[in-house]
PDB file of N, CA and C in Angstrom:
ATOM      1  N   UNK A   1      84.872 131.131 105.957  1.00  0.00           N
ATOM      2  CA  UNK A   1      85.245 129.825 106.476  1.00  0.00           C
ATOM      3  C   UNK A   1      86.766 129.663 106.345  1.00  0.00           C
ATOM      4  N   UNK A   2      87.311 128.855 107.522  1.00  0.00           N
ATOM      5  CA  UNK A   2      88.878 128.886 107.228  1.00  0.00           C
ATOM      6  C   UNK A   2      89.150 127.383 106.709  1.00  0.00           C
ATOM      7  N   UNK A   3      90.406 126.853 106.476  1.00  0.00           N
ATOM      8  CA  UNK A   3      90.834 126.039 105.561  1.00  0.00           C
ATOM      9  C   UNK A   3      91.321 124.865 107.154  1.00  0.00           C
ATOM     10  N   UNK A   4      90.694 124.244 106.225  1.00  0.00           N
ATOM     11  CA  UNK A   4      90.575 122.969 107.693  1.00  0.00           C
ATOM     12  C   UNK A   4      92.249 122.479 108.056  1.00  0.00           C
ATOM     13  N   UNK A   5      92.930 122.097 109.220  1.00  0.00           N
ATOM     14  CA  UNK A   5      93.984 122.227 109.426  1.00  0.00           C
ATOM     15  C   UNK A   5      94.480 120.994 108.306  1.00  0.00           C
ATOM     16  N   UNK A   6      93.598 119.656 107.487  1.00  0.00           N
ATOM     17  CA  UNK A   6      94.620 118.833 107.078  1.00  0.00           C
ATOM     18  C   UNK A   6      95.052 119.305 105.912  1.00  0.00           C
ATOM     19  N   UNK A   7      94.819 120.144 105.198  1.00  0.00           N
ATOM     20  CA  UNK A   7      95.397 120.273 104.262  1.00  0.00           C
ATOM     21  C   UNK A   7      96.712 121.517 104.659  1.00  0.00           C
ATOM     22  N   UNK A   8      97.193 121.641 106.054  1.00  0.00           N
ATOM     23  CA  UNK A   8      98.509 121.705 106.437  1.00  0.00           C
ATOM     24  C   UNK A   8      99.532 119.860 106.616  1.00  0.00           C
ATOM     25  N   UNK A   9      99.128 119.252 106.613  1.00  0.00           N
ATOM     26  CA  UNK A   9      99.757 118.147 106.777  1.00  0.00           C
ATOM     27  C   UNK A   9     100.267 117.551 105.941  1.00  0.00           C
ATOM     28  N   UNK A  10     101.812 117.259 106.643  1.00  0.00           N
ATOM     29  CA  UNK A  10     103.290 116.893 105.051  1.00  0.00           C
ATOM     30  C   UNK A  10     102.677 115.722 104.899  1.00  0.00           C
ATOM     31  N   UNK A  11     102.239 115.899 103.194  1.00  0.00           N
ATOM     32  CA  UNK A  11     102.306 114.211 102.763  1.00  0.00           C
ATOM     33  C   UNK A  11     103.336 113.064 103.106  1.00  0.00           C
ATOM     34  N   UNK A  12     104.407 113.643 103.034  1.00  0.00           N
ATOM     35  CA  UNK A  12     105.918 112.784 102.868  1.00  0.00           C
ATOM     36  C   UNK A  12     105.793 112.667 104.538  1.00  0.00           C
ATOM     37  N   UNK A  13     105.841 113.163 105.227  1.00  0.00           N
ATOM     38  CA  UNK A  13     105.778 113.040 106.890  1.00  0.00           C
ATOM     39  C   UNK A  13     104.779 111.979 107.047  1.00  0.00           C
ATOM     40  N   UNK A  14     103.440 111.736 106.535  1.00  0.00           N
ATOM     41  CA  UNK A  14     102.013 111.708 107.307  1.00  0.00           C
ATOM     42  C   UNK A  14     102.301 110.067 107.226  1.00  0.00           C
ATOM     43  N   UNK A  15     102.915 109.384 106.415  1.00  0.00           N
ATOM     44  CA  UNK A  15     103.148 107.997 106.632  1.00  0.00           C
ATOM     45  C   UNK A  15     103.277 107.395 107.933  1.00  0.00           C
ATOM     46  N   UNK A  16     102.641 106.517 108.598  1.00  0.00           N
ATOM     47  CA  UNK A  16     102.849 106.143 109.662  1.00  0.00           C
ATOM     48  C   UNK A  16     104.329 106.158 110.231  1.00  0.00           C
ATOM     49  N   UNK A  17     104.968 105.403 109.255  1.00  0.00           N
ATOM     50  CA  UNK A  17     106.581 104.734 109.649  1.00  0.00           C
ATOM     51  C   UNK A  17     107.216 105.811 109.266  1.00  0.00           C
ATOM     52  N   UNK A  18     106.907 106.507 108.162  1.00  0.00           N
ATOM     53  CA  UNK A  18     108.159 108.216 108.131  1.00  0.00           C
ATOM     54  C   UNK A  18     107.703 108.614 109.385  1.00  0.00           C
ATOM     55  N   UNK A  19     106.656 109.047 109.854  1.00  0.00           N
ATOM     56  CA  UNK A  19     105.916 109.796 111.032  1.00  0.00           C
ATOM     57  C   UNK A  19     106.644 109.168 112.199  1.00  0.00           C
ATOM     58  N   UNK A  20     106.873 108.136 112.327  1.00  0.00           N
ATOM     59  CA  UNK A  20     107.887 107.525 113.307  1.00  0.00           C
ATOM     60  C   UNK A  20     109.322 107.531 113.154  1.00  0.00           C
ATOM     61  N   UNK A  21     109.934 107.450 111.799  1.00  0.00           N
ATOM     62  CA  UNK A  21     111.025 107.804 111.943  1.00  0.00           C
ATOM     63  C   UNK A  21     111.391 108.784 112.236  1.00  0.00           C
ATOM     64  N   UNK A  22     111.023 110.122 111.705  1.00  0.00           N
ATOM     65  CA  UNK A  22     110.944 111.952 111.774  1.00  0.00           C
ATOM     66  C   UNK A  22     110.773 112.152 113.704  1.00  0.00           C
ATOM     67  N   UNK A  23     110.015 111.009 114.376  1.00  0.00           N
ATOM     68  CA  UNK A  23     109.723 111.355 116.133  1.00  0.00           C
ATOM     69  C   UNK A  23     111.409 110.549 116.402  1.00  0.00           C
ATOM     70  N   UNK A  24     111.613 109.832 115.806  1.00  0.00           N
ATOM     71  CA  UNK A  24     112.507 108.998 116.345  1.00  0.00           C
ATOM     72  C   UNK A  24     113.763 110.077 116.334  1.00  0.00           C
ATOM     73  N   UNK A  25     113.831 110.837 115.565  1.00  0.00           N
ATOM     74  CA  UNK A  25     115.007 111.462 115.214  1.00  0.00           C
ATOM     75  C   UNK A  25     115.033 112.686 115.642  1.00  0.00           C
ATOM     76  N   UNK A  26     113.489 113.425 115.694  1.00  0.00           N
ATOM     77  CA  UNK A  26     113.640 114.903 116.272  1.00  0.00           C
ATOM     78  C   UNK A  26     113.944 114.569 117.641  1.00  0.00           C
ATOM     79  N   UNK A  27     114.063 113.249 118.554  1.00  0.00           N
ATOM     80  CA  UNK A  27     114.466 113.693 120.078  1.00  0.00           C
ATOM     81  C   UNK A  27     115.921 113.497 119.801  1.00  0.00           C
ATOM     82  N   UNK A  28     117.119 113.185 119.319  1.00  0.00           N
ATOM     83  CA  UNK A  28     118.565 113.495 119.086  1.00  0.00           C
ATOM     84  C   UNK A  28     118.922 114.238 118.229  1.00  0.00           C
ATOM     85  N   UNK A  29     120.040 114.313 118.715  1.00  0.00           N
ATOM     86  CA  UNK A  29     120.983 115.308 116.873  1.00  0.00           C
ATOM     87  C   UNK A  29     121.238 114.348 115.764  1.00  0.00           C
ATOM     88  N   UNK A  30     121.446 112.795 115.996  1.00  0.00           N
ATOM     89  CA  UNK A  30     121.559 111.676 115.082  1.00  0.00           C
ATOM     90  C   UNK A  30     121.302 110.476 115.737  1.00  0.00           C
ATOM     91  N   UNK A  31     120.455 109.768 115.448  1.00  0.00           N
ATOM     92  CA  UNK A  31     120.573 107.819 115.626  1.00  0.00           C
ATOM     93  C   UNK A  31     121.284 107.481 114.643  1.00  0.00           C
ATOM     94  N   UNK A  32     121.716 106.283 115.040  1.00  0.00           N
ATOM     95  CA  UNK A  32     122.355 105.114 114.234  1.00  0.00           C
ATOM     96  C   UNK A  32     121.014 103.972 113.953  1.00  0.00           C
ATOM     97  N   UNK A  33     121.540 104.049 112.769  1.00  0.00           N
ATOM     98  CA  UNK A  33     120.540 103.262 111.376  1.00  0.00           C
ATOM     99  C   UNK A  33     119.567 102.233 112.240  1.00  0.00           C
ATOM    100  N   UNK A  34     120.522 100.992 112.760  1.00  0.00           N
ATOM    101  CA  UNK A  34     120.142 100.062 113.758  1.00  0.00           C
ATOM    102  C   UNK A  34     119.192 101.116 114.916  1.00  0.00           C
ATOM    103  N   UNK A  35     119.218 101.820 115.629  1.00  0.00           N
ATOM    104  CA  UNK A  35     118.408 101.855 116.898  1.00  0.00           C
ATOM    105  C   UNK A  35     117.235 102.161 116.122  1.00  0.00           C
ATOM    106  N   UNK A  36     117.231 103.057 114.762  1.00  0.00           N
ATOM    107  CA  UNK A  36     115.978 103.363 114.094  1.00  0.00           C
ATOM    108  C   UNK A  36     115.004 102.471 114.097  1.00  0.00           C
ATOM    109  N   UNK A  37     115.695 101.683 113.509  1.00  0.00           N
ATOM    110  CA  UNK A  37     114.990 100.645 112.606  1.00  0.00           C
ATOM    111  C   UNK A  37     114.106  99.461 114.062  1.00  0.00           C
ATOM    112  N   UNK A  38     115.380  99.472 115.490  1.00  0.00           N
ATOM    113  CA  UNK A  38     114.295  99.048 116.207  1.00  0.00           C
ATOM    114  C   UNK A  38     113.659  99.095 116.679  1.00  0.00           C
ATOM    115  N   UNK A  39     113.937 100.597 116.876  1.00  0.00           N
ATOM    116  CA  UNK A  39     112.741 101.608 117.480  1.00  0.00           C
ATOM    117  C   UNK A  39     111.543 101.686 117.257  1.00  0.00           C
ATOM    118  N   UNK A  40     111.441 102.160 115.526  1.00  0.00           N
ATOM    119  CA  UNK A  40     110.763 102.085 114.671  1.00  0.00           C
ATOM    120  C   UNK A  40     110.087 100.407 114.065  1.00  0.00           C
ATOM    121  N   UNK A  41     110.191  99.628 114.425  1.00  0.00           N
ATOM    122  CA  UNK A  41     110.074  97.755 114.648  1.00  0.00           C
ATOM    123  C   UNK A  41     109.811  97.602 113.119  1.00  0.00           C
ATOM    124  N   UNK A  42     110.823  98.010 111.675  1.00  0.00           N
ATOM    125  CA  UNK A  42     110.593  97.788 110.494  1.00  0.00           C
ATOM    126  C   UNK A  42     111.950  96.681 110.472  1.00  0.00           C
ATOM    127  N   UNK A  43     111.909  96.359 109.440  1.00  0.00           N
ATOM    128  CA  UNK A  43     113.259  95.812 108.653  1.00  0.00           C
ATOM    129  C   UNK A  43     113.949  96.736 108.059  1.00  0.00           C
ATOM    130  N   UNK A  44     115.539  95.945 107.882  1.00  0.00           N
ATOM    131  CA  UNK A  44     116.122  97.076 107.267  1.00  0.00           C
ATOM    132  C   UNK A  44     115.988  97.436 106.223  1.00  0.00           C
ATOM    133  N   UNK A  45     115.108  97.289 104.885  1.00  0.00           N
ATOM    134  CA  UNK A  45     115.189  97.282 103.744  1.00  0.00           C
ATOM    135  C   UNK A  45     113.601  98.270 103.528  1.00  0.00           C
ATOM    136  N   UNK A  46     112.978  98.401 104.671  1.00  0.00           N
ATOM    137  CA  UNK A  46     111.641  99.038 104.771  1.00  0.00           C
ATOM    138  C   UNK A  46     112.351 100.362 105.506  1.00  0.00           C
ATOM    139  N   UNK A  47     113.343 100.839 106.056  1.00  0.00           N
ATOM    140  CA  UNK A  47     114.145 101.646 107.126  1.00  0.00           C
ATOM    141  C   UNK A  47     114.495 102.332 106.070  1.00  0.00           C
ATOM    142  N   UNK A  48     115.371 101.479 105.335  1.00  0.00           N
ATOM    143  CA  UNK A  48     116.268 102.287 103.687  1.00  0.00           C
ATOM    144  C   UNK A  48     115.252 102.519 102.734  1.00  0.00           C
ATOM    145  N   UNK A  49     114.305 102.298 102.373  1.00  0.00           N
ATOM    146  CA  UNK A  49     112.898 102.978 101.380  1.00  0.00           C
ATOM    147  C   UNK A  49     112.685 103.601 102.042  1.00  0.00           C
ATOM    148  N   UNK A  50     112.081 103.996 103.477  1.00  0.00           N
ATOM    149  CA  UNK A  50     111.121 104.913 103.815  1.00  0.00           C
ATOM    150  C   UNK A  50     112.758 106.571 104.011  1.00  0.00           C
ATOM    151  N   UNK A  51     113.894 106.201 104.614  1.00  0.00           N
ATOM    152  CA  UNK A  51     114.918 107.475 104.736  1.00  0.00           C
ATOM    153  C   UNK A  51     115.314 107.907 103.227  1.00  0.00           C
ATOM    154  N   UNK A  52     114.961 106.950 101.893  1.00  0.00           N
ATOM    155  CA  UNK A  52     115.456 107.315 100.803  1.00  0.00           C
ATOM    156  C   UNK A  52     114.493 108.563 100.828  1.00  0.00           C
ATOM    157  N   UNK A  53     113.255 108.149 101.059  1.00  0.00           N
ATOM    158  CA  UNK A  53     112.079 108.772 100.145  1.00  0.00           C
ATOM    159  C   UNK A  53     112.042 110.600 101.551  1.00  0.00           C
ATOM    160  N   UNK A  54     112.658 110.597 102.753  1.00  0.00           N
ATOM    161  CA  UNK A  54     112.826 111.365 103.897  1.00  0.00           C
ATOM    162  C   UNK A  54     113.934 112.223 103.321  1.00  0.00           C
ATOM    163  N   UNK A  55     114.824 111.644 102.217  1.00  0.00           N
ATOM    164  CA  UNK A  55     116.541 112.214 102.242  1.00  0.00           C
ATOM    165  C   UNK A  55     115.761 112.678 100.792  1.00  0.00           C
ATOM    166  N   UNK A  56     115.700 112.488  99.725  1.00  0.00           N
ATOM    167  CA  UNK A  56     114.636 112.812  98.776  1.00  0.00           C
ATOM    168  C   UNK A  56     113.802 114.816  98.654  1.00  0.00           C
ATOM    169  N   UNK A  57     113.147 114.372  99.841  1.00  0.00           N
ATOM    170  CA  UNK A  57     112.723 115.269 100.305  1.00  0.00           C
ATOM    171  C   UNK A  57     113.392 116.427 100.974  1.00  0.00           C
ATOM    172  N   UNK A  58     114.253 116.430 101.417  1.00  0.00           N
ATOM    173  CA  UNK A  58     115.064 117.057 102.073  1.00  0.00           C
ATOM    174  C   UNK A  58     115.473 116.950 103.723  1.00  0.00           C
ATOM    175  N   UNK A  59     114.517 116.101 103.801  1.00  0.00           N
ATOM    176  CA  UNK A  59     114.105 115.948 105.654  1.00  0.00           C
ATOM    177  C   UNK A  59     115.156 115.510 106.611  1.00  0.00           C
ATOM    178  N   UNK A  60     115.800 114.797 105.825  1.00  0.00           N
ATOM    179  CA  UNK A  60     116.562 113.617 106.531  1.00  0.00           C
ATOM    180  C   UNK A  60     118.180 113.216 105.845  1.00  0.00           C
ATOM    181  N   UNK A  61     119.070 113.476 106.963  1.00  0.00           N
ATOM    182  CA  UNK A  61     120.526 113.187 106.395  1.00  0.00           C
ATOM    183  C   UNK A  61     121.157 111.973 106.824  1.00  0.00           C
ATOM    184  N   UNK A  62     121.894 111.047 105.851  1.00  0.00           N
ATOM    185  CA  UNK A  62     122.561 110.233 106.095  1.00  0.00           C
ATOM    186  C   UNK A  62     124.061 109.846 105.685  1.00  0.00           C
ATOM    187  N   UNK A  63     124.762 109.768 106.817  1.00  0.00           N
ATOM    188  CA  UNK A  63     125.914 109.697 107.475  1.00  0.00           C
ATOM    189  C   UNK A  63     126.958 108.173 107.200  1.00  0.00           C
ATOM    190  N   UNK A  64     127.221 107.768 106.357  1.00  0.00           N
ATOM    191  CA  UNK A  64     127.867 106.713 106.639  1.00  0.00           C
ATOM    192  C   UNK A  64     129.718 106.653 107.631  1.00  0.00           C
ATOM    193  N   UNK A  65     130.127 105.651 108.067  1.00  0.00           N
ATOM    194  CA  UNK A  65     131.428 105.653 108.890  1.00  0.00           C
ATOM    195  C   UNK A  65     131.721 104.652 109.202  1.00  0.00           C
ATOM    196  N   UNK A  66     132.557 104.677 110.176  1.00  0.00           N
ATOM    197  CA  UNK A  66     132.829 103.125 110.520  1.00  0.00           C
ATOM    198  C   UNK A  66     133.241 103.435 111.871  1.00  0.00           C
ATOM    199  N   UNK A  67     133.017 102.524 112.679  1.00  0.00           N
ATOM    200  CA  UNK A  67     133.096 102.185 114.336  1.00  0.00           C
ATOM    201  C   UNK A  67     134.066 101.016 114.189  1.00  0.00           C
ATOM    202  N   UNK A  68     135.277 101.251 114.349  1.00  0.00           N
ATOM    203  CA  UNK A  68     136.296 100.491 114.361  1.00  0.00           C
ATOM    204  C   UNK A  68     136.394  99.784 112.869  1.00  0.00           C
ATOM    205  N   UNK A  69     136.227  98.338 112.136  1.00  0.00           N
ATOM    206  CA  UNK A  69     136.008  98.012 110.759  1.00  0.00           C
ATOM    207  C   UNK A  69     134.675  98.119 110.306  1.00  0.00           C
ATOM    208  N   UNK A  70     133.509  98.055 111.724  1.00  0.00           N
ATOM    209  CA  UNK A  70     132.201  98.061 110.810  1.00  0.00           C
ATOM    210  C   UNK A  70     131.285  99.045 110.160  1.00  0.00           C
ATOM    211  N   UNK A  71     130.949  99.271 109.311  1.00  0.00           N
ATOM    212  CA  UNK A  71     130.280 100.133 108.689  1.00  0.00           C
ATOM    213  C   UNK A  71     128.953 100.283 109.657  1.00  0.00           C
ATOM    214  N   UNK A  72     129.057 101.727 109.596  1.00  0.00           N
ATOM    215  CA  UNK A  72     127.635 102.732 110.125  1.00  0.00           C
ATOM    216  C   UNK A  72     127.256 103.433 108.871  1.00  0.00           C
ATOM    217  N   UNK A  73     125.553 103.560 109.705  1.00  0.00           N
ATOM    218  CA  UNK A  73     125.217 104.964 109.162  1.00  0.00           C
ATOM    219  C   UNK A  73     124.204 105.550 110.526  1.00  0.00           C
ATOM    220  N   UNK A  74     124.433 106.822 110.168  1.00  0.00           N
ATOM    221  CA  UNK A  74     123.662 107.528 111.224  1.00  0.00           C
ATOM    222  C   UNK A  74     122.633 108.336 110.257  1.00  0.00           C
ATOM    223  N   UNK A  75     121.637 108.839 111.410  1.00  0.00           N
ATOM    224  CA  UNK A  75     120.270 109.778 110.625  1.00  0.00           C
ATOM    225  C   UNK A  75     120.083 110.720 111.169  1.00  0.00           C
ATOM    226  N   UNK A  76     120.275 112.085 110.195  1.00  0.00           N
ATOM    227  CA  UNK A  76     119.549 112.823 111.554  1.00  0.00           C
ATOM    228  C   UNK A  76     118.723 113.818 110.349  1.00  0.00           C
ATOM    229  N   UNK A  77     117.989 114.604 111.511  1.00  0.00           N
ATOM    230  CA  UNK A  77     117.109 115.271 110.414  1.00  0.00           C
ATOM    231  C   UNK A  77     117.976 116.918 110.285  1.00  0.00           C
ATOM    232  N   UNK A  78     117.197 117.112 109.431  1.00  0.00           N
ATOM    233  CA  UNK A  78     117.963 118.573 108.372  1.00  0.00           C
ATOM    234  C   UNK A  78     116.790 119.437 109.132  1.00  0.00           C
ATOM    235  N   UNK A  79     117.094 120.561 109.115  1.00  0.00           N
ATOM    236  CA  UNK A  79     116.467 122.176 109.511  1.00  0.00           C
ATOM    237  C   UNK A  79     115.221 121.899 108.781  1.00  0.00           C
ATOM    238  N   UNK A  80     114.629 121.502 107.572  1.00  0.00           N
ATOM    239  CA  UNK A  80     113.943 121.495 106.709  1.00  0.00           C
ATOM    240  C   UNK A  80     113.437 120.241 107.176  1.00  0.00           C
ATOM    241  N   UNK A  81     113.872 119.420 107.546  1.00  0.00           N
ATOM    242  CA  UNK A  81     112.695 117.938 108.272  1.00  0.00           C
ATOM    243  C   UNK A  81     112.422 118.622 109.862  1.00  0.00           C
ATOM    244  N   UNK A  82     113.381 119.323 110.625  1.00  0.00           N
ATOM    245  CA  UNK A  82     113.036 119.990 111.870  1.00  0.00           C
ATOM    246  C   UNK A  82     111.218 120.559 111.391  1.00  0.00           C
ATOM    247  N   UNK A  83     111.447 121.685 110.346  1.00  0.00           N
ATOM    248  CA  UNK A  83     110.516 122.360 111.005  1.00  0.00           C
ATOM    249  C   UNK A  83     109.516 121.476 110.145  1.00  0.00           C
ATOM    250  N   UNK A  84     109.321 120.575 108.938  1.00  0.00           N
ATOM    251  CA  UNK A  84     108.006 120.201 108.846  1.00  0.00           C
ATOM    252  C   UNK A  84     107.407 119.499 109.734  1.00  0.00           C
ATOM    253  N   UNK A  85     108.423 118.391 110.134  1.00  0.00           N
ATOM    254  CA  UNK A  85     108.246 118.150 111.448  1.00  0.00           C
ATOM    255  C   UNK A  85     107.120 118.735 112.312  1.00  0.00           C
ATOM    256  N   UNK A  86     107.537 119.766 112.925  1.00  0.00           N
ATOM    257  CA  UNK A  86     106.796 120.531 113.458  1.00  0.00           C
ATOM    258  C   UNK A  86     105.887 121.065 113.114  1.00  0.00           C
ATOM    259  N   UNK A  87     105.430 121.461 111.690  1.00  0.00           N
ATOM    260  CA  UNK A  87     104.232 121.851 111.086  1.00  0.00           C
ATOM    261  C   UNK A  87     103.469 121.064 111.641  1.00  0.00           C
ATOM    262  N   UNK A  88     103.746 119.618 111.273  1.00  0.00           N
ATOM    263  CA  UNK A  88     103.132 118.505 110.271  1.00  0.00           C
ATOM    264  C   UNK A  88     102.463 118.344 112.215  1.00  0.00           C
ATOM    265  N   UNK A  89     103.186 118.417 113.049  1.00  0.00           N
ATOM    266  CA  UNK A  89     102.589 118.068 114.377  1.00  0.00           C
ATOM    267  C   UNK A  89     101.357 119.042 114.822  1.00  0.00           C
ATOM    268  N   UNK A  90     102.218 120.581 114.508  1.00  0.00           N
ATOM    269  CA  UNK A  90     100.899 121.396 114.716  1.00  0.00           C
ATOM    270  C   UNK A  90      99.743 121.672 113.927  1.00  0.00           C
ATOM    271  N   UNK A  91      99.767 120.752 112.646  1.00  0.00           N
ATOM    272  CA  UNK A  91      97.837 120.759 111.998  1.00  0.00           C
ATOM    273  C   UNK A  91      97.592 119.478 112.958  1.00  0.00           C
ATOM    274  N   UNK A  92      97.983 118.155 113.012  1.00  0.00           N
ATOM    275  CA  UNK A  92      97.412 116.787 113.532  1.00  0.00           C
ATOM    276  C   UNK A  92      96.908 117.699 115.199  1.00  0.00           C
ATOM    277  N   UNK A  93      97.304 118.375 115.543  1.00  0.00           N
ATOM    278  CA  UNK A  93      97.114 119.123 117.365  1.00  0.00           C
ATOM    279  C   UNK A  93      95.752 120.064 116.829  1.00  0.00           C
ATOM    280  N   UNK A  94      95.951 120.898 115.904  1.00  0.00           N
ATOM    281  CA  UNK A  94      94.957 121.366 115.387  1.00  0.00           C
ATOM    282  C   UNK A  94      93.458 120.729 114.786  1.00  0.00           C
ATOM    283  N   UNK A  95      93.813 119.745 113.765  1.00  0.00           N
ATOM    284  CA  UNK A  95      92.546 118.714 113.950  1.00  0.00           C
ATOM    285  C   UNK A  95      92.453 118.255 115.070  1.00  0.00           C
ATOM    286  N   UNK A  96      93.116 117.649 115.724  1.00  0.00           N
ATOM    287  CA  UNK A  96      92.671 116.859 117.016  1.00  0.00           C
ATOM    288  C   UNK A  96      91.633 118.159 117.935  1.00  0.00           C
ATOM    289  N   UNK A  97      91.929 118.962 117.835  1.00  0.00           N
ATOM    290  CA  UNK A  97      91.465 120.546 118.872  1.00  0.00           C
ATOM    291  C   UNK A  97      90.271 120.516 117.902  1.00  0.00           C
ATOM    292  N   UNK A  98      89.781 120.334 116.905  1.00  0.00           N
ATOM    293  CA  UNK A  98      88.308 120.785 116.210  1.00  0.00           C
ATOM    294  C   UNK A  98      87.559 120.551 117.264  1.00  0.00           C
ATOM    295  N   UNK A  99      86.407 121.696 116.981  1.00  0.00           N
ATOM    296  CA  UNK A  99      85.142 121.473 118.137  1.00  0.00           C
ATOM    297  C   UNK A  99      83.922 120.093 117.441  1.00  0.00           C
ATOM    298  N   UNK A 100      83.658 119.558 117.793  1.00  0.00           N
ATOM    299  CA  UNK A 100      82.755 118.759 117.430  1.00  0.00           C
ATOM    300  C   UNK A 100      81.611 119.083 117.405  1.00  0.00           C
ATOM    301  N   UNK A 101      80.910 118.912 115.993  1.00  0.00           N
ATOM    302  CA  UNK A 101      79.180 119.781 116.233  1.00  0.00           C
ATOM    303  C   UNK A 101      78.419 118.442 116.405  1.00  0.00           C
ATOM    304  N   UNK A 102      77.617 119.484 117.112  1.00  0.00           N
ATOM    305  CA  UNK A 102      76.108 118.425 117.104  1.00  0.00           C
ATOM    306  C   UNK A 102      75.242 118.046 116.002  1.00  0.00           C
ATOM    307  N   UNK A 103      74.948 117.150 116.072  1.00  0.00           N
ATOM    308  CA  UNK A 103      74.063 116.643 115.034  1.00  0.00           C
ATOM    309  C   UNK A 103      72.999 117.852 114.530  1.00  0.00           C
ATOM    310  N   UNK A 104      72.422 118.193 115.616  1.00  0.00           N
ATOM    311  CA  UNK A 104      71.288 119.504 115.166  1.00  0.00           C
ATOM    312  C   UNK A 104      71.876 120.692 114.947  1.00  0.00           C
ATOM    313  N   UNK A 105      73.431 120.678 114.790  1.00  0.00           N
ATOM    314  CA  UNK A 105      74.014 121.961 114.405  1.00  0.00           C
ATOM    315  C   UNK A 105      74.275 121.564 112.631  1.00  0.00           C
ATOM    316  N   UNK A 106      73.967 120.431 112.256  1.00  0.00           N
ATOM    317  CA  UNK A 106      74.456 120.800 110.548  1.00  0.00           C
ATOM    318  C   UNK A 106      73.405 121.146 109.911  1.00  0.00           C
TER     319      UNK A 106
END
């Protein structure tokens, strides 16, 4: 018997709102903090817990700067949030692909 695909799936990813931030970010090289956060429809203080616990991990880099006097930060993900990323997509594609048995097959 083989090992069912969820126990490929990143804990730290599988959070709904990390799971959305990590999509939000693998389609650029960096967002800015703001488009995340509205993208992602959190507050900012739920945006900054969930990238602490992303940057933590290794997944996720953050950028502070300034755009004329105002302070930025940008996000982008690290080689190491790239590919769990991508793991973490190909077990959820993999469960989703299970064959479904029939009742008179257990």
């Amino acid at each position: 018997m083989t090992e069912h695909p969820r126990h490929q799936l990143d804990a730290v990813i599988h959070s709904p709102i990390r799971l959305s931030i990590v999509a939000c970010l693998a389609a650029a090289d960096k967002a800015e903090f703001a488009f995340v956060r509205d993208t992602v429809e959190v507050s900012d203080s739920v945006l900054s817990r969930q990238v602490t616990l992303l940057t933590e991990a290794g997944y996720v880099k953050a950028r502070k700067g300034y755009v004329g006097k105002r302070p930025r930060t940008w996000l982008s993900l690290t080689a190491a949030g790239r590919d769990a990323y991508g793991k973490h997509l190909a077990a959820l594609t993999a469960i989703a692909r299970l064959p479904v048995r029939d009742e008179a097959d257990v």
